[in-house]
PDB file of N, CA and C in Angstrom:
ATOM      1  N   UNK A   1     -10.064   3.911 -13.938  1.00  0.00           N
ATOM      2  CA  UNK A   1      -9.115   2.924 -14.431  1.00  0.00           C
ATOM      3  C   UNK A   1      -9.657   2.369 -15.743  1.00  0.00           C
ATOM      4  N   UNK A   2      -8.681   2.033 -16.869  1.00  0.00           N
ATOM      5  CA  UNK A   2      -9.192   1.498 -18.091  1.00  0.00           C
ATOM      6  C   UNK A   2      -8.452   0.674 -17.776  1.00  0.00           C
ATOM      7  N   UNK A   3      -9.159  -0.338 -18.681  1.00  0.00           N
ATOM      8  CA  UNK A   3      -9.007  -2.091 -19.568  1.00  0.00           C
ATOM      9  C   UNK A   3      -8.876  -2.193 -20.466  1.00  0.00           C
ATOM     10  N   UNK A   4      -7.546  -2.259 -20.941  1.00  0.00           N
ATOM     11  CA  UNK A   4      -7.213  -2.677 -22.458  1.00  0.00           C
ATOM     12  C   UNK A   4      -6.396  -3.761 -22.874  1.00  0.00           C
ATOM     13  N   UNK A   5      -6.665  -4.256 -24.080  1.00  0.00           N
ATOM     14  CA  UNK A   5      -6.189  -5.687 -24.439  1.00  0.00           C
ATOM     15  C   UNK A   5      -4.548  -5.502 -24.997  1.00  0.00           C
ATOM     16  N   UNK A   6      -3.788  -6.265 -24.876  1.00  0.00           N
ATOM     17  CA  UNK A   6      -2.548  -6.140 -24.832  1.00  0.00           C
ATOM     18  C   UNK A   6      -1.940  -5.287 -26.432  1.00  0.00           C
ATOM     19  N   UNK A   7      -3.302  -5.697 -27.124  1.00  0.00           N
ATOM     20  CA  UNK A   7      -3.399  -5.638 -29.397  1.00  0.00           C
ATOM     21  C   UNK A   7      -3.343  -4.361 -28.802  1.00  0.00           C
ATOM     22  N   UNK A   8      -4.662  -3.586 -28.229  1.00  0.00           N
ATOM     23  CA  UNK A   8      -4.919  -2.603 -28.366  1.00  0.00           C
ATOM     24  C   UNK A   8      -4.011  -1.368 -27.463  1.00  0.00           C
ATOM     25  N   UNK A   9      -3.587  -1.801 -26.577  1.00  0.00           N
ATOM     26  CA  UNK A   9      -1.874  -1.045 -25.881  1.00  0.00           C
ATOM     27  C   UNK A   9      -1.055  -0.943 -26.813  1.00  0.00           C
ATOM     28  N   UNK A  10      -0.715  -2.062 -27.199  1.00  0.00           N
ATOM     29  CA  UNK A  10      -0.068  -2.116 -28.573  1.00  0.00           C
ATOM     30  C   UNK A  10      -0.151  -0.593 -29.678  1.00  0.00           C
ATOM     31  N   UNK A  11      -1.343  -0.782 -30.157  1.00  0.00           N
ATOM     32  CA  UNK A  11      -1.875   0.549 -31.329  1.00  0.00           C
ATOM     33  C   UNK A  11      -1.859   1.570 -30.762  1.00  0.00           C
ATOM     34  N   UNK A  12      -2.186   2.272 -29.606  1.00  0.00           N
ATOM     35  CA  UNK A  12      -2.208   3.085 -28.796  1.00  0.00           C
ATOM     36  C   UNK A  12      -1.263   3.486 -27.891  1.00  0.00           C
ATOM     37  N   UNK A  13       0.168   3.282 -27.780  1.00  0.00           N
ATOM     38  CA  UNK A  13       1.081   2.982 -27.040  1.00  0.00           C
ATOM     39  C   UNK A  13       1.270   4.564 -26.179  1.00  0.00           C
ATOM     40  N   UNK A  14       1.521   5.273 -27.651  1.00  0.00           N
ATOM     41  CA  UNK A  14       2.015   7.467 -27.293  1.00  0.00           C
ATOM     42  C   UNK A  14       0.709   7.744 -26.757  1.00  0.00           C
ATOM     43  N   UNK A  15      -0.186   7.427 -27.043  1.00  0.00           N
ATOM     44  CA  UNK A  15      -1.636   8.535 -26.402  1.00  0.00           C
ATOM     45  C   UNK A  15      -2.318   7.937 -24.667  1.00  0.00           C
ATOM     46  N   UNK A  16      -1.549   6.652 -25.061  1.00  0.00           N
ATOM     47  CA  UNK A  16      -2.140   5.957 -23.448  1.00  0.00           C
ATOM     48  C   UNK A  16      -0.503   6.017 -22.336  1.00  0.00           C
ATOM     49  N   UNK A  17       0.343   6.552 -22.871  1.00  0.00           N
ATOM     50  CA  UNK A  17       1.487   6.944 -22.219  1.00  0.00           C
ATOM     51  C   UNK A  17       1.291   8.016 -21.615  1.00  0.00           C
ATOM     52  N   UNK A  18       0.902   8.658 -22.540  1.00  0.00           N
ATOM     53  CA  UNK A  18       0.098  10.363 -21.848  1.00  0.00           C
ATOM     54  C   UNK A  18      -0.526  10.240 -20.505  1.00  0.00           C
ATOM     55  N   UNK A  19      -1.759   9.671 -20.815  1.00  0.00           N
ATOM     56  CA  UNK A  19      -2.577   9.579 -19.892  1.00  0.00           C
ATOM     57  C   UNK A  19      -2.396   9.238 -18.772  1.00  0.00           C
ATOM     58  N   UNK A  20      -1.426   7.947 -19.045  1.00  0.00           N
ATOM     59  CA  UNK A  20      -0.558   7.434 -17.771  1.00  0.00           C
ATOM     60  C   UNK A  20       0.314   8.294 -16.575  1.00  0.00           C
ATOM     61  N   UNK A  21       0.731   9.091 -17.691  1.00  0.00           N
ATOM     62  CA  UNK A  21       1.601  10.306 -16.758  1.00  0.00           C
ATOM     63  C   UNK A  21       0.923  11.572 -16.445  1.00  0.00           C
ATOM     64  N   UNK A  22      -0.558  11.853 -16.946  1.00  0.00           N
ATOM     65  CA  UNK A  22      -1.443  12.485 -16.537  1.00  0.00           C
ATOM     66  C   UNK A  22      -2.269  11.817 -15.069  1.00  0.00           C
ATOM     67  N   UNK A  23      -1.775  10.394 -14.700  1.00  0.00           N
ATOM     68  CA  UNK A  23      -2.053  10.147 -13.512  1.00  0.00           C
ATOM     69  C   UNK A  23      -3.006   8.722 -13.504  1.00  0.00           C
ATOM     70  N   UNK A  24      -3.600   8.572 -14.805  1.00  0.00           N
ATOM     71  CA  UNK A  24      -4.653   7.576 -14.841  1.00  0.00           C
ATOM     72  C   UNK A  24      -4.631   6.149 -15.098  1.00  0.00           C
ATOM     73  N   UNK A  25      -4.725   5.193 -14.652  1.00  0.00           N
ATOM     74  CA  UNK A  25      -4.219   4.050 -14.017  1.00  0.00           C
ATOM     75  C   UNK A  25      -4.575   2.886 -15.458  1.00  0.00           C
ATOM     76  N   UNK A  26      -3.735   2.130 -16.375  1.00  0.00           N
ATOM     77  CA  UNK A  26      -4.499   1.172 -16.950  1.00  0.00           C
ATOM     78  C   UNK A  26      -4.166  -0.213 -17.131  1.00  0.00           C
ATOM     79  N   UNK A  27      -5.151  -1.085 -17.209  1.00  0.00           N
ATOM     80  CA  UNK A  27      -5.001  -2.560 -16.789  1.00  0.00           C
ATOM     81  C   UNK A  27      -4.739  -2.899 -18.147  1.00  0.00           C
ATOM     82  N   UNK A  28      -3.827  -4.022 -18.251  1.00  0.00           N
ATOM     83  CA  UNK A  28      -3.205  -4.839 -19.826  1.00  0.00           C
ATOM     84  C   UNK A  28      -4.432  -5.841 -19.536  1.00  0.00           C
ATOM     85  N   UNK A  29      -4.731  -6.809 -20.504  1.00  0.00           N
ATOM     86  CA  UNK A  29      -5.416  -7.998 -20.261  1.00  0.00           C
ATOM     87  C   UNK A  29      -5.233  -8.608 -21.475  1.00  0.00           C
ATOM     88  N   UNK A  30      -4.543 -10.007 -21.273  1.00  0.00           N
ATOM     89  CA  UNK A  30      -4.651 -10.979 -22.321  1.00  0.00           C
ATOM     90  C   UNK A  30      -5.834 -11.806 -22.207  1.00  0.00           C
ATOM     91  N   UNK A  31      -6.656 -12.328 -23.325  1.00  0.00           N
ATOM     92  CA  UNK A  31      -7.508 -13.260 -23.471  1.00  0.00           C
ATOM     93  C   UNK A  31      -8.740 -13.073 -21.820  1.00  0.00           C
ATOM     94  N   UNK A  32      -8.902 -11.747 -21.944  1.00  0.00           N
ATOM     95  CA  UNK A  32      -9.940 -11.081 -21.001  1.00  0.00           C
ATOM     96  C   UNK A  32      -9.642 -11.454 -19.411  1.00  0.00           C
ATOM     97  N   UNK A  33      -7.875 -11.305 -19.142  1.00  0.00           N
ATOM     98  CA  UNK A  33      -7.627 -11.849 -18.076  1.00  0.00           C
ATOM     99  C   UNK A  33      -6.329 -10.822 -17.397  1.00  0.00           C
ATOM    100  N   UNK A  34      -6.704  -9.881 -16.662  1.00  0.00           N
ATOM    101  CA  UNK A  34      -5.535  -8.844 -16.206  1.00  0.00           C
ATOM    102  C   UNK A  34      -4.239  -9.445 -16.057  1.00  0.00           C
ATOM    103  N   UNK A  35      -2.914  -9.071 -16.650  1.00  0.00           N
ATOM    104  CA  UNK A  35      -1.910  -9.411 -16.790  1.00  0.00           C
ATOM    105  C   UNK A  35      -0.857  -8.276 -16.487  1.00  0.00           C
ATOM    106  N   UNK A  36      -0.842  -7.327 -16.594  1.00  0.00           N
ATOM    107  CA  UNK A  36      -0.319  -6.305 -16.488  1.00  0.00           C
ATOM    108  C   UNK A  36      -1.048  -4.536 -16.127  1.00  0.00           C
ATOM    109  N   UNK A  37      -0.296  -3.759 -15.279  1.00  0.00           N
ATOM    110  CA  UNK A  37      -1.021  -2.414 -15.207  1.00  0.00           C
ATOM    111  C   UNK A  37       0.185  -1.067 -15.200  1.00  0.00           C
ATOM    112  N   UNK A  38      -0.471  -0.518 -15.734  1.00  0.00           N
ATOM    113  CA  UNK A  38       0.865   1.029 -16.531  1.00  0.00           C
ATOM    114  C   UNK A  38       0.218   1.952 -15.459  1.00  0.00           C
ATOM    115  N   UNK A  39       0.674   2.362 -14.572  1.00  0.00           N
ATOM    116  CA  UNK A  39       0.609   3.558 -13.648  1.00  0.00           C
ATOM    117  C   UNK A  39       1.876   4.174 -14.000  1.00  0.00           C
ATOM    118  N   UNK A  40       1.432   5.771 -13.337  1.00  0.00           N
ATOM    119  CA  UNK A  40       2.917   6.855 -13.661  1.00  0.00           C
ATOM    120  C   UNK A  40       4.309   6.588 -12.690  1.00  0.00           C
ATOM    121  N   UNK A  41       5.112   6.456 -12.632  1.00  0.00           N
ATOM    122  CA  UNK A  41       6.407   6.138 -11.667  1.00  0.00           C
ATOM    123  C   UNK A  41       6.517   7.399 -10.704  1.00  0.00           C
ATOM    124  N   UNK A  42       5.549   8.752 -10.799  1.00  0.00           N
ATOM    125  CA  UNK A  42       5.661   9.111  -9.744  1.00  0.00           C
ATOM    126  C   UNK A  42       4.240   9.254  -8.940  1.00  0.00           C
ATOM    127  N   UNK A  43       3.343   8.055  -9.483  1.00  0.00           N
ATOM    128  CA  UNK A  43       2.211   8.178  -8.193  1.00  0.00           C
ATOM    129  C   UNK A  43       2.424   7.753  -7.132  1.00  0.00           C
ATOM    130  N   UNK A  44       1.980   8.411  -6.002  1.00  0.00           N
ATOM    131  CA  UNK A  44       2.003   7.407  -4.812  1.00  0.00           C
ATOM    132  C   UNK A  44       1.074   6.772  -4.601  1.00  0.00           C
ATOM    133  N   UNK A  45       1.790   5.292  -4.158  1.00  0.00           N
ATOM    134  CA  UNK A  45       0.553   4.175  -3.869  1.00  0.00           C
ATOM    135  C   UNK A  45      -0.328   4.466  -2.859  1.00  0.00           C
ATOM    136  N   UNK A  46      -1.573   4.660  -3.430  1.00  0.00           N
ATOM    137  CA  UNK A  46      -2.725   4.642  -2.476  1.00  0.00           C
ATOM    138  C   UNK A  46      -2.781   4.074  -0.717  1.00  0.00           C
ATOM    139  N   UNK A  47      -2.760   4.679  -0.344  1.00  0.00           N
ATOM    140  CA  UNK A  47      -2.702   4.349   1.281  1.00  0.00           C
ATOM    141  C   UNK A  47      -4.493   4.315   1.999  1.00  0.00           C
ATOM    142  N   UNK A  48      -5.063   3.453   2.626  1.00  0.00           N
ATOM    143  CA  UNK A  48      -6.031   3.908   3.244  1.00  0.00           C
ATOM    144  C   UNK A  48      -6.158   4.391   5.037  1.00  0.00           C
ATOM    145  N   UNK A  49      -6.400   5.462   5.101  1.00  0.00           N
ATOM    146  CA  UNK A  49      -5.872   6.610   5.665  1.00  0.00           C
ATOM    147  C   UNK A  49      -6.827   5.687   7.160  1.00  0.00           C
ATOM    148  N   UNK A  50      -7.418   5.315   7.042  1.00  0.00           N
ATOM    149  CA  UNK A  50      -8.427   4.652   8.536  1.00  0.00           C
ATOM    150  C   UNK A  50      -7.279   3.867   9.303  1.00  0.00           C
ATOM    151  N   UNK A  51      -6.840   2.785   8.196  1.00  0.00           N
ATOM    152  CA  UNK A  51      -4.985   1.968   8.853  1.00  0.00           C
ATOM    153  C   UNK A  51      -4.270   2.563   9.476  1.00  0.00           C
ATOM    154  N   UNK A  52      -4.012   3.414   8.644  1.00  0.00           N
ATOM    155  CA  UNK A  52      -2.490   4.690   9.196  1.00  0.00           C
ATOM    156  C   UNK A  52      -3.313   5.302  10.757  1.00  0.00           C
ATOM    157  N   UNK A  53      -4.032   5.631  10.723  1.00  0.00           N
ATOM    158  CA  UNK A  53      -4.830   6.275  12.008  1.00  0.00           C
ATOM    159  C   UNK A  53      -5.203   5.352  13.344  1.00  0.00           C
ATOM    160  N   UNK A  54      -5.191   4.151  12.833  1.00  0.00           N
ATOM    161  CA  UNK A  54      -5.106   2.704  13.720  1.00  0.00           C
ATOM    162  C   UNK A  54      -3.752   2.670  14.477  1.00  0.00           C
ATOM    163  N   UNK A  55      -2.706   2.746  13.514  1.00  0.00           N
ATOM    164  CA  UNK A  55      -1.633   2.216  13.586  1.00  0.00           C
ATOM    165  C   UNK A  55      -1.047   3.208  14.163  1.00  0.00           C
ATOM    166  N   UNK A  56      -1.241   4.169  14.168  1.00  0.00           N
ATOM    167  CA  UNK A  56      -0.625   5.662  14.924  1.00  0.00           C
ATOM    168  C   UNK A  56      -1.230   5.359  16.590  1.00  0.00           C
ATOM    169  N   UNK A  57      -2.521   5.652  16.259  1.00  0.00           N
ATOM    170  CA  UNK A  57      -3.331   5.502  18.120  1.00  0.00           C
ATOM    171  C   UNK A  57      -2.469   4.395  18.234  1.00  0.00           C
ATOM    172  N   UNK A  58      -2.454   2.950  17.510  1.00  0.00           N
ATOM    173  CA  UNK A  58      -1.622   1.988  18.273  1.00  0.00           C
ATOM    174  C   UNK A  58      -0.437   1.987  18.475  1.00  0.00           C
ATOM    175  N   UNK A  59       0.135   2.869  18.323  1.00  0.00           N
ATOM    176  CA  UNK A  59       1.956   2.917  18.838  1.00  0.00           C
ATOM    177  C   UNK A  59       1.772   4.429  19.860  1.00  0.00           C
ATOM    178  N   UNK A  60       1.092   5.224  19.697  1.00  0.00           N
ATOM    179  CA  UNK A  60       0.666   5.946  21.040  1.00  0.00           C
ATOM    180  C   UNK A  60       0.584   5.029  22.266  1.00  0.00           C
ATOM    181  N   UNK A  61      -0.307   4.717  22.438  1.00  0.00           N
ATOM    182  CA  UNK A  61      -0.948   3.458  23.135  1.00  0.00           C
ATOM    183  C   UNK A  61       0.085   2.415  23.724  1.00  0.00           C
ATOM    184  N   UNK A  62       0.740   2.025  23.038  1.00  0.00           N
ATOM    185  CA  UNK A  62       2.169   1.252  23.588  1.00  0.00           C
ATOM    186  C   UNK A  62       2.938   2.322  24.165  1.00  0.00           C
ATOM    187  N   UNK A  63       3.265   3.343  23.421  1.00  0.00           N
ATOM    188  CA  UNK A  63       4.400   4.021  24.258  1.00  0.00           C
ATOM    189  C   UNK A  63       3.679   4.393  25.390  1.00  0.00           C
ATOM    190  N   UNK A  64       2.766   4.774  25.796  1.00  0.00           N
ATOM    191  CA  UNK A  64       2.058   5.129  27.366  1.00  0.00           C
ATOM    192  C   UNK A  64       2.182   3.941  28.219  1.00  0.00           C
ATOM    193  N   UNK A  65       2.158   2.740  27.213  1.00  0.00           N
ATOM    194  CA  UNK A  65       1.990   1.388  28.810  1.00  0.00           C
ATOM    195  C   UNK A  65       3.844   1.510  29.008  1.00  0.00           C
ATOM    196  N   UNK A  66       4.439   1.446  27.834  1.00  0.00           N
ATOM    197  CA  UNK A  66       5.721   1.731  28.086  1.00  0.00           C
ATOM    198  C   UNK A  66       6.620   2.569  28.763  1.00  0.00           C
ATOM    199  N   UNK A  67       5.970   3.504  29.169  1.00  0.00           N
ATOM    200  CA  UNK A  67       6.488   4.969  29.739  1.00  0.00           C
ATOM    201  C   UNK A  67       5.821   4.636  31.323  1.00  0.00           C
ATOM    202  N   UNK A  68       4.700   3.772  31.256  1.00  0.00           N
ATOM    203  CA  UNK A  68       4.484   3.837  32.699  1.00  0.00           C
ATOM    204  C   UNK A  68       4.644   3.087  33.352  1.00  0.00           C
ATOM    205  N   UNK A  69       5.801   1.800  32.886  1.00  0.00           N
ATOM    206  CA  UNK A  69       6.303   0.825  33.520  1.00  0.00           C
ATOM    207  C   UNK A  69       7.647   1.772  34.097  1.00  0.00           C
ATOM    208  N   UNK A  70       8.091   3.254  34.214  1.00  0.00           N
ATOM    209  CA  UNK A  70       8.952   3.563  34.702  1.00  0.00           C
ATOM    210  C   UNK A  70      10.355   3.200  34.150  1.00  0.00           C
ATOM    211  N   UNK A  71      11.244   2.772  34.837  1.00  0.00           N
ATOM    212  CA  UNK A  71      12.861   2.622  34.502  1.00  0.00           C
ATOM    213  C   UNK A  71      12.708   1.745  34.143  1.00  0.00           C
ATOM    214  N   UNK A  72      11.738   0.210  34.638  1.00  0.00           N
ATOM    215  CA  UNK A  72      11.846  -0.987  33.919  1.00  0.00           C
ATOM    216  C   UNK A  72      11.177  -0.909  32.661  1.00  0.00           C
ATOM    217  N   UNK A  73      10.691  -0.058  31.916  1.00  0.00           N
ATOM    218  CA  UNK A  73      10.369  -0.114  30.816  1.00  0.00           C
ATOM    219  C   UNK A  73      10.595  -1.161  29.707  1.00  0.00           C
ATOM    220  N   UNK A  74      10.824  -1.614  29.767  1.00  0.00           N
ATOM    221  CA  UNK A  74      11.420  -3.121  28.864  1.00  0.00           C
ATOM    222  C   UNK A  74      10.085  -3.840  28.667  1.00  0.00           C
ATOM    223  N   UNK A  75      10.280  -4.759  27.307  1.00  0.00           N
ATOM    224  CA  UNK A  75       8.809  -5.391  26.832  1.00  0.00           C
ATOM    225  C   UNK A  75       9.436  -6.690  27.141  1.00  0.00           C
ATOM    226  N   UNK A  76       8.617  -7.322  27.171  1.00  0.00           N
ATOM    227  CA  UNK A  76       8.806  -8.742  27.072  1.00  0.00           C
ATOM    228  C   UNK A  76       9.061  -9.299  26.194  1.00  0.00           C
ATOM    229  N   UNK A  77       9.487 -10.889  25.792  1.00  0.00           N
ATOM    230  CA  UNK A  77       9.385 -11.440  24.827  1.00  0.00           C
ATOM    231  C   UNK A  77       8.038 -11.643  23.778  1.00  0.00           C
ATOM    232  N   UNK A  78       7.595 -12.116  24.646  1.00  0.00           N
ATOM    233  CA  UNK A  78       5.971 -12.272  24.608  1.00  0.00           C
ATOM    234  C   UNK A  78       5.185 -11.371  23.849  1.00  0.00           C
ATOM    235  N   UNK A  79       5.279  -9.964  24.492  1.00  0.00           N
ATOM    236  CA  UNK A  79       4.983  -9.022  24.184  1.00  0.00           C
ATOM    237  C   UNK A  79       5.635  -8.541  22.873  1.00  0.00           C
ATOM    238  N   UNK A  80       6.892  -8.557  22.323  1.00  0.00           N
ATOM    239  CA  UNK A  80       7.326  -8.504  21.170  1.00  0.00           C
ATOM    240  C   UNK A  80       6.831  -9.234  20.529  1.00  0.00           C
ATOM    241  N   UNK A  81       6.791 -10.782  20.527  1.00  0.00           N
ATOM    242  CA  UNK A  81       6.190 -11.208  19.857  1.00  0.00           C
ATOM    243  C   UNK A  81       4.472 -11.286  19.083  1.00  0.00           C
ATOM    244  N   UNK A  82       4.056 -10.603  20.039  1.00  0.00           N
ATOM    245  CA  UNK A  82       2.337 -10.142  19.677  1.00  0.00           C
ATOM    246  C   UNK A  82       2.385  -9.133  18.750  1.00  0.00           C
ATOM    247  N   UNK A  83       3.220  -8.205  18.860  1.00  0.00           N
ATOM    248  CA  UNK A  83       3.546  -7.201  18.544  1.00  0.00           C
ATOM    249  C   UNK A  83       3.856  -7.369  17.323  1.00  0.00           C
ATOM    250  N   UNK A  84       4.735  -8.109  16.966  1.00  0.00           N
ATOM    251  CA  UNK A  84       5.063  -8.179  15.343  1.00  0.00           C
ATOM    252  C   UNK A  84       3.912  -9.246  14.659  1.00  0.00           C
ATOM    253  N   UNK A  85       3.192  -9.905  15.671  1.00  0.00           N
ATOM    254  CA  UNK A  85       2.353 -10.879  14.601  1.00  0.00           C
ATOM    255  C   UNK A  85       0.739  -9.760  14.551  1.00  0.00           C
ATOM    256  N   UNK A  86       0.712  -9.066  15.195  1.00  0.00           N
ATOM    257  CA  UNK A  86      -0.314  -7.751  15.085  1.00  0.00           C
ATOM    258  C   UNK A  86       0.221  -7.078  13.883  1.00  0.00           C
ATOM    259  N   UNK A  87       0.868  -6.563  13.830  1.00  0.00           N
ATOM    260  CA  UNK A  87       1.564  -6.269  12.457  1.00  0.00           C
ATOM    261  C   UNK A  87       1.747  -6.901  11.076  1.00  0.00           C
ATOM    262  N   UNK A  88       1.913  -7.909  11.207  1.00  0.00           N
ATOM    263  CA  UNK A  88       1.637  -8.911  10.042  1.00  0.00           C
ATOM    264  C   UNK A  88       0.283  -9.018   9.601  1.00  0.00           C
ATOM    265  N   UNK A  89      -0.929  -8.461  10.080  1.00  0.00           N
ATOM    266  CA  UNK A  89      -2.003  -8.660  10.140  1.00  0.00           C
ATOM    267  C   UNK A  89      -2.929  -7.742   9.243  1.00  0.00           C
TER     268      UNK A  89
END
């Protein structure tokens, strides 16, 4: 990732456009203070892959207690509610 001052984006606008769409990420900064960042419109946002692998085992994991409550399968209130504030988290 580069750091450049808003003057110097400025002077450089076509050659750091490039780069941008070559994939490489850069921070604006006014008065040595990040204000803005030029990524390409088709990167995908970084995901960290340990979450996603949490969050998978954890909806496995529910559907088994769910599946083995039988026909009453139904959650609780309660239980919804944990559920979405685990998520918020």
């Amino acid at each position: 990732m580069t750091t450049l001052s808003a003057s110097e984006v400025q002077a450089q606008f076509d050659r750091l456009l490039r780069r941008v769409i070559a994939g490489e990420e850069i921070v604006i900064t006014r008065g040595h203070k990040p204000v803005a960042r030029l990524v390409s419109e088709r990167q995908e946002p970084k995901r960290n892959m340990k979450e996603v692998r949490k969050a998978v085992a954890d909806l496995r994991r529910l559907r088994k207690q769910i599946a083995a409550r039988g026909e009453k399968g139904r959650i609780t209130l309660a239980e919804m509610r944990s559920a979405i504030a685990e998520g918020r988290r």
